[in-house]
Protein backbone atom coordinates (compact mmCIF):
# COMPACT_ATOMS: atom_id res chain seq x y z
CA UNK A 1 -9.30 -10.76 -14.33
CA UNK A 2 -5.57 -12.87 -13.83
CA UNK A 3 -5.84 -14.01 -16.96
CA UNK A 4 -6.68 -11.18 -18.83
CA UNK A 5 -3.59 -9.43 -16.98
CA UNK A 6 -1.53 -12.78 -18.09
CA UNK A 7 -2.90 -12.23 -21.75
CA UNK A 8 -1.88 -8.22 -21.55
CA UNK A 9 1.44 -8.50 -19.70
CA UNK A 10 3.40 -6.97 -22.55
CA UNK A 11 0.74 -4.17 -22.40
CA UNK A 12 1.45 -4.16 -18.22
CA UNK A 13 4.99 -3.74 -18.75
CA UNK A 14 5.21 -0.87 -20.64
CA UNK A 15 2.87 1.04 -19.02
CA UNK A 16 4.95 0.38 -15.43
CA UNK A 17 8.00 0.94 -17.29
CA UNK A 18 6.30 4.60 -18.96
CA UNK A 19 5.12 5.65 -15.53
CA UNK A 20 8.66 4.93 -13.98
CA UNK A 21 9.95 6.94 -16.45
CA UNK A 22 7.65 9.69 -16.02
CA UNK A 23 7.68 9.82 -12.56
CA UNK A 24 11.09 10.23 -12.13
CA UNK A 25 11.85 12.20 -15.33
CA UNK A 26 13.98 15.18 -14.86
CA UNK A 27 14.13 13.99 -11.09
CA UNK A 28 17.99 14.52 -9.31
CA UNK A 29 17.65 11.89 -6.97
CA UNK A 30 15.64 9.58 -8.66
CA UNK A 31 14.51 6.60 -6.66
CA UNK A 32 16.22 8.10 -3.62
CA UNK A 33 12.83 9.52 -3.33
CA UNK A 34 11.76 6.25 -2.52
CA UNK A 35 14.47 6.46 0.65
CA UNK A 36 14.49 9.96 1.67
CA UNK A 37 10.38 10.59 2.62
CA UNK A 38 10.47 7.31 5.16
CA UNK A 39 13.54 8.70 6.42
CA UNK A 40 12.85 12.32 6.63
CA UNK A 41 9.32 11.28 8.75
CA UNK A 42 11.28 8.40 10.51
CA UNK A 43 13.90 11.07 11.86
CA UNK A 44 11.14 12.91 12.87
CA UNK A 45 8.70 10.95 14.45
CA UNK A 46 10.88 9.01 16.47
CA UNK A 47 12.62 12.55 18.08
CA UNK A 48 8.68 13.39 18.89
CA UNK A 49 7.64 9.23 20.51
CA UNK A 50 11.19 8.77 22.02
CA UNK A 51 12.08 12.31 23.29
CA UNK A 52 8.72 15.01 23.28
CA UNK A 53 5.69 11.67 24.10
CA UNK A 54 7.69 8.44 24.78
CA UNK A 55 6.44 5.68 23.38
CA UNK A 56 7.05 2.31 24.44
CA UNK A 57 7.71 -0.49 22.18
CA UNK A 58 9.42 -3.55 21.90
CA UNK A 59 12.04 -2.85 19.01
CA UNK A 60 14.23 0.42 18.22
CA UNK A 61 11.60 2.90 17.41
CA UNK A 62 13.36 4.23 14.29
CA UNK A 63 12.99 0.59 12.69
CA UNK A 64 9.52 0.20 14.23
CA UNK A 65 8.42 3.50 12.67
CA UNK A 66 10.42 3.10 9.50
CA UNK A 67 9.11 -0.24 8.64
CA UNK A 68 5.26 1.09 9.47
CA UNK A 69 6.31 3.68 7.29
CA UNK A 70 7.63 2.40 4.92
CA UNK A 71 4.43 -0.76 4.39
CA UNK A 72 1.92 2.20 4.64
CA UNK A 73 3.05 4.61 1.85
CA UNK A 74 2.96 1.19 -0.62
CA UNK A 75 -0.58 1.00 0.01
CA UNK A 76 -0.95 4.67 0.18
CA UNK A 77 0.84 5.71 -2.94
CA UNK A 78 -0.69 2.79 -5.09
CA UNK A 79 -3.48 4.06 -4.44
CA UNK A 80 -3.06 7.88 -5.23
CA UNK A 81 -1.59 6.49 -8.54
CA UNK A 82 -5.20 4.48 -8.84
CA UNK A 83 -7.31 7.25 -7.82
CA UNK A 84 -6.42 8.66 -11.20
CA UNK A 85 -5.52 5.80 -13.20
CA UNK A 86 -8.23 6.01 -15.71
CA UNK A 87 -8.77 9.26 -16.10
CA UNK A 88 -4.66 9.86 -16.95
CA UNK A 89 -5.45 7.52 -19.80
CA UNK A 90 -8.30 8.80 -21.23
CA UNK A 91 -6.97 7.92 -24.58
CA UNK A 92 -6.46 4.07 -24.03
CA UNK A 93 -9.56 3.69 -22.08
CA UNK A 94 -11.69 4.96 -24.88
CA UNK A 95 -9.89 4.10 -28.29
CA UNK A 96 -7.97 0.83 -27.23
CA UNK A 97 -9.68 -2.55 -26.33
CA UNK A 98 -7.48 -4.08 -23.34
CA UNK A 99 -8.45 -4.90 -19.81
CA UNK A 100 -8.76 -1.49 -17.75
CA UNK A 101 -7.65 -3.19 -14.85
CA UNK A 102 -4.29 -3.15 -16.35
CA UNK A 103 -4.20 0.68 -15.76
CA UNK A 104 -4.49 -0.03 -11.84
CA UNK A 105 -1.95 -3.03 -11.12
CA UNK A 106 0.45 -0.71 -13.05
CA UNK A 107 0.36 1.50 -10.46
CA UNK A 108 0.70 -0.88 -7.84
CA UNK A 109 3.63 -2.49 -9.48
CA UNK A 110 5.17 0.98 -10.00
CA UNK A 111 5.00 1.44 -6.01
CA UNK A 112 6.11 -1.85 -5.14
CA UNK A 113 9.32 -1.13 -7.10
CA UNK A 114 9.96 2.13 -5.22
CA UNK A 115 8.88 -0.39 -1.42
CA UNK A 116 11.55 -2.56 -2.80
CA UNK A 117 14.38 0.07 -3.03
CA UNK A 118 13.29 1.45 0.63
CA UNK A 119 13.50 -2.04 1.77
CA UNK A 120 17.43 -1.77 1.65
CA UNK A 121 17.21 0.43 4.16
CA UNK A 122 14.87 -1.50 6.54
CA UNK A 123 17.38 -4.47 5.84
CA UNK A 124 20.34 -2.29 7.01
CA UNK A 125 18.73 -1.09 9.69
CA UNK A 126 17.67 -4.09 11.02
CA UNK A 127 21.23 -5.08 10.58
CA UNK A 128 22.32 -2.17 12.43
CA UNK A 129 20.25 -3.27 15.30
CA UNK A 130 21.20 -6.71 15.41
CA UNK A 131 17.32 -7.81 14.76
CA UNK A 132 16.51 -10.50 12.41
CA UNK A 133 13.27 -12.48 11.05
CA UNK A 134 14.24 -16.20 11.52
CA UNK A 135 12.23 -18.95 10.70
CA UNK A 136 9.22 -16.22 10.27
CA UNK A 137 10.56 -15.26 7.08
CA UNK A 138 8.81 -17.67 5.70
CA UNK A 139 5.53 -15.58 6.18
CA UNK A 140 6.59 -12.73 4.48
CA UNK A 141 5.27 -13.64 1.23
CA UNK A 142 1.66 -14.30 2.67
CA UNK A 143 1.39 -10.78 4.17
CA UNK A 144 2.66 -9.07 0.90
CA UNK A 145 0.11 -10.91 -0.95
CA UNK A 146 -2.69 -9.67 1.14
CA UNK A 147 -1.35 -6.38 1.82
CA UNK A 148 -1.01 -6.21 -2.57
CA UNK A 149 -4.65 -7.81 -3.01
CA UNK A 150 -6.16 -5.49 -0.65
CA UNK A 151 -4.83 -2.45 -2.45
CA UNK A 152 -5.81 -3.91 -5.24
CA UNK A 153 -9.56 -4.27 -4.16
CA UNK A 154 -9.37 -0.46 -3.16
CA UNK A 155 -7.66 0.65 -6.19
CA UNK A 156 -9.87 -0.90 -8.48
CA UNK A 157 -13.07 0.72 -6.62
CA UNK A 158 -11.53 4.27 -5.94
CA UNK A 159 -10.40 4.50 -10.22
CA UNK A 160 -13.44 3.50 -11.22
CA UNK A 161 -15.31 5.89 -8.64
CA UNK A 162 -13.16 8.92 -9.69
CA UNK A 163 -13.76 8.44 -13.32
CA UNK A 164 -17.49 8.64 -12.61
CA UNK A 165 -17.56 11.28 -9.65
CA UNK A 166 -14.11 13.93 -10.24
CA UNK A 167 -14.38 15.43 -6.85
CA UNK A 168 -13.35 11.59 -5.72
CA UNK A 169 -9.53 12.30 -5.96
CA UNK A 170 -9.81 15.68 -3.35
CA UNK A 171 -12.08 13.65 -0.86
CA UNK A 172 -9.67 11.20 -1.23
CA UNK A 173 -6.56 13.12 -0.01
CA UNK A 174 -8.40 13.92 3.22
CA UNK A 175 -9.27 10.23 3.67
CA UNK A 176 -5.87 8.71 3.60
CA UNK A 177 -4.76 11.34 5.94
CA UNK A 178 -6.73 10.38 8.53
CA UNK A 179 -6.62 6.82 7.65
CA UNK A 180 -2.96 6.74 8.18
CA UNK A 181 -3.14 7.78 12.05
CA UNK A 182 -6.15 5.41 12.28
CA UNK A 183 -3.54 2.25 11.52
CA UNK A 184 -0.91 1.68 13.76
CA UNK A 185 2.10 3.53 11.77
CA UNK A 186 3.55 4.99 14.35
CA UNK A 187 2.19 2.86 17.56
CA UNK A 188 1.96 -0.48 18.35
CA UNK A 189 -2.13 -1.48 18.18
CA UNK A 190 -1.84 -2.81 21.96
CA UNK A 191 -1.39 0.85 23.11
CA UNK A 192 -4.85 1.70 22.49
CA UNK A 193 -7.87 0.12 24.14
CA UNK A 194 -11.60 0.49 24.16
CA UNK A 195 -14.10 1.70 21.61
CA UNK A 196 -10.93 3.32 19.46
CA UNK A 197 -8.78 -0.22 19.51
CA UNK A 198 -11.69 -2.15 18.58
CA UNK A 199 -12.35 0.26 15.21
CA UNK A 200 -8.24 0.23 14.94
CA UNK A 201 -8.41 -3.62 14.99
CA UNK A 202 -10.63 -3.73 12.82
CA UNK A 203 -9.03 -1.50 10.23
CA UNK A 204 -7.50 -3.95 7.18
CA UNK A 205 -4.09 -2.13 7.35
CA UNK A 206 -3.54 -2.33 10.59
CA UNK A 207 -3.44 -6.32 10.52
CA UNK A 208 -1.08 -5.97 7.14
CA UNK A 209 1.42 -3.38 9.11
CA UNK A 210 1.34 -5.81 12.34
CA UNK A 211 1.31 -8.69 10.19
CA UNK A 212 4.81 -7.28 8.91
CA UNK A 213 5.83 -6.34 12.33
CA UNK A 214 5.38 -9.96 13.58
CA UNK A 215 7.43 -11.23 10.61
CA UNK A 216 10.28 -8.93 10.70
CA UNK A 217 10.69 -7.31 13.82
CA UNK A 218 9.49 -10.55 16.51
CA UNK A 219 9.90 -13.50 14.56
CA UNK A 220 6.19 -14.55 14.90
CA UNK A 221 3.50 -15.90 13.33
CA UNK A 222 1.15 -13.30 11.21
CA UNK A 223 -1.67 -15.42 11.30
CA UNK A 224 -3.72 -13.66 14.35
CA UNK A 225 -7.28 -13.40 14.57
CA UNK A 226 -7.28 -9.87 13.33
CA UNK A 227 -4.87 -11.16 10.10
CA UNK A 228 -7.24 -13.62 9.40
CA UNK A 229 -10.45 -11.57 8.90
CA UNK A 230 -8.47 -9.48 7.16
CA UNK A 231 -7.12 -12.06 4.37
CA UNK A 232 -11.03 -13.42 4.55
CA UNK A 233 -12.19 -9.68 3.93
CA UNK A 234 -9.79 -8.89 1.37
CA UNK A 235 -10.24 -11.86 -1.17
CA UNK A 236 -14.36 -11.09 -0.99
CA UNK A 237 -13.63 -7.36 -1.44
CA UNK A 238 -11.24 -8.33 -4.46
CA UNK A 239 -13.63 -10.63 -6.21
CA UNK A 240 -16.54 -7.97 -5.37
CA UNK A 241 -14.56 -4.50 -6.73
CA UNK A 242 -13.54 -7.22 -9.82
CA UNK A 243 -16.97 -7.65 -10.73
CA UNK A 244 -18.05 -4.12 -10.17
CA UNK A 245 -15.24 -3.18 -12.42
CA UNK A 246 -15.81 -5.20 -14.92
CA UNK A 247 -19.36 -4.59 -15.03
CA UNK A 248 -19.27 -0.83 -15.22
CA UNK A 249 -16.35 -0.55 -17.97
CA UNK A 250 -18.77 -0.40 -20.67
CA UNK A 251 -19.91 3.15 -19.01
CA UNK A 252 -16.49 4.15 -18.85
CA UNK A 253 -16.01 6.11 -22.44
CA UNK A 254 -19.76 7.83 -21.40
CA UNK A 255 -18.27 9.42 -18.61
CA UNK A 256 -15.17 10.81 -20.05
């Protein structure tokens, strides 16, 4: 699958370039989009954990809650992109040979540059609050490789579901609703115990978003327990959705 996507970069390009245009054609603020929504639900989450429910944690909520935030909706909006990234190209997945997976790691790569421009303001607010990464820097490219191959492994499943099964994209929406406030977002895992923190623990994202906390926020080590059966779990759901994929695009123009 890498080196078909190697092979097809040109291809890869364009389309991420297409779908940046498209996405914010006609848009006034452009990729402040990309700013505002973590803001807006930054602003007001933290009035309802620090004022309404306090919450404790062990960094500025705002840049706790921001940074959750802001590492959720990459995952989250790569993979409403994916959920219909096969069936918005109807035309190139039936008429034009190239590798379908292209259609999905455009999407990602379209969301990663809108995490990117939102990660000024996680870099200015950490500045604001004197908090800095240190020598754990150096882990941030491990945890943005898993957190990438993981939506990856999802997206690739989810297109390829949706293209067979329509009503996919509308269970979908209700999934990654509750999914979000089963990953610690907006609280720190270690806040809830029992049957529920044992199911939260064991949830993929959580380990990513904590991985990311650890890096940024405490200047630790990502590599906990929970991280690594989460980087184990991810590369065998990669290679496994890969295979799936590939298998099943042969069925793909049937059930257009």
């Amino acid at each position: 699958m890498l080196r078909e996507q190697l092979e097809y970069r040109e291809l890869l390009v364009q389309m991420t370039k297409r779908d940046l245009l498209l996405r914010y054609k006609q848009s006034v603020m452009g990729f402040g989009w990309a700013v505002f929504m973590p803001l807006i639900n930054t602003a007001v989450f933290s009035v309802i954990f620090t004022r309404v429910a306090p919450l404790h944690v062990d960094v500025p909520y705002p840049l706790f809650a921001y940074l959750g935030l802001l590492t959720w909706n990459f995952t989250a909006s790569s993979l409403r992109f994916s959920v219909n990234a096969l069936t918005g190209n109807i035309s190139l997945v039936t008429k034009v040979y190239c590798p379908r997976e292209v259609f999905i790691v455009s999407s990602i790569l379209v969301t990663l540059i809108d995490t990117l421009v939102g990660g000024i303001v996680l870099v200015a607010l950490m500045a604001y609050y004197h908090i800095g990464p240190g020598w754990a820097l150096l882990y941030l490219p491990s945890v943005v490789l898993v957190q990438i191959a993981f939506t990856a492994a999802v997206g690739l499943f989810i297109s390829m579901a949706n293209l067979f099964y329509r009503d996919v994209k509308y269970l979908f929406e209700l999934v990654i609703t509750v999914w979000m406030f089963a990953t610690s977002v907006l609280y720190p895992s270690s806040a809830v115990t029992g049957k529920a923190g044992l199911i939260l623990r064991l949830n993929p994202m959580t380990a990513v978003i904590d991985g990311y906390r650890d890096v940024l926020l405490y200047g630790h080590s990502p590599f906990t327990v929970n991280f690594a059966w989460t980087a184990a779990a991810t590369c065998v759901m990669l290679v496994f959705s890969g295979i799936v994929f590939h298998r099943a695009e042969f069925k793909f123009a049937e059930s257009v």
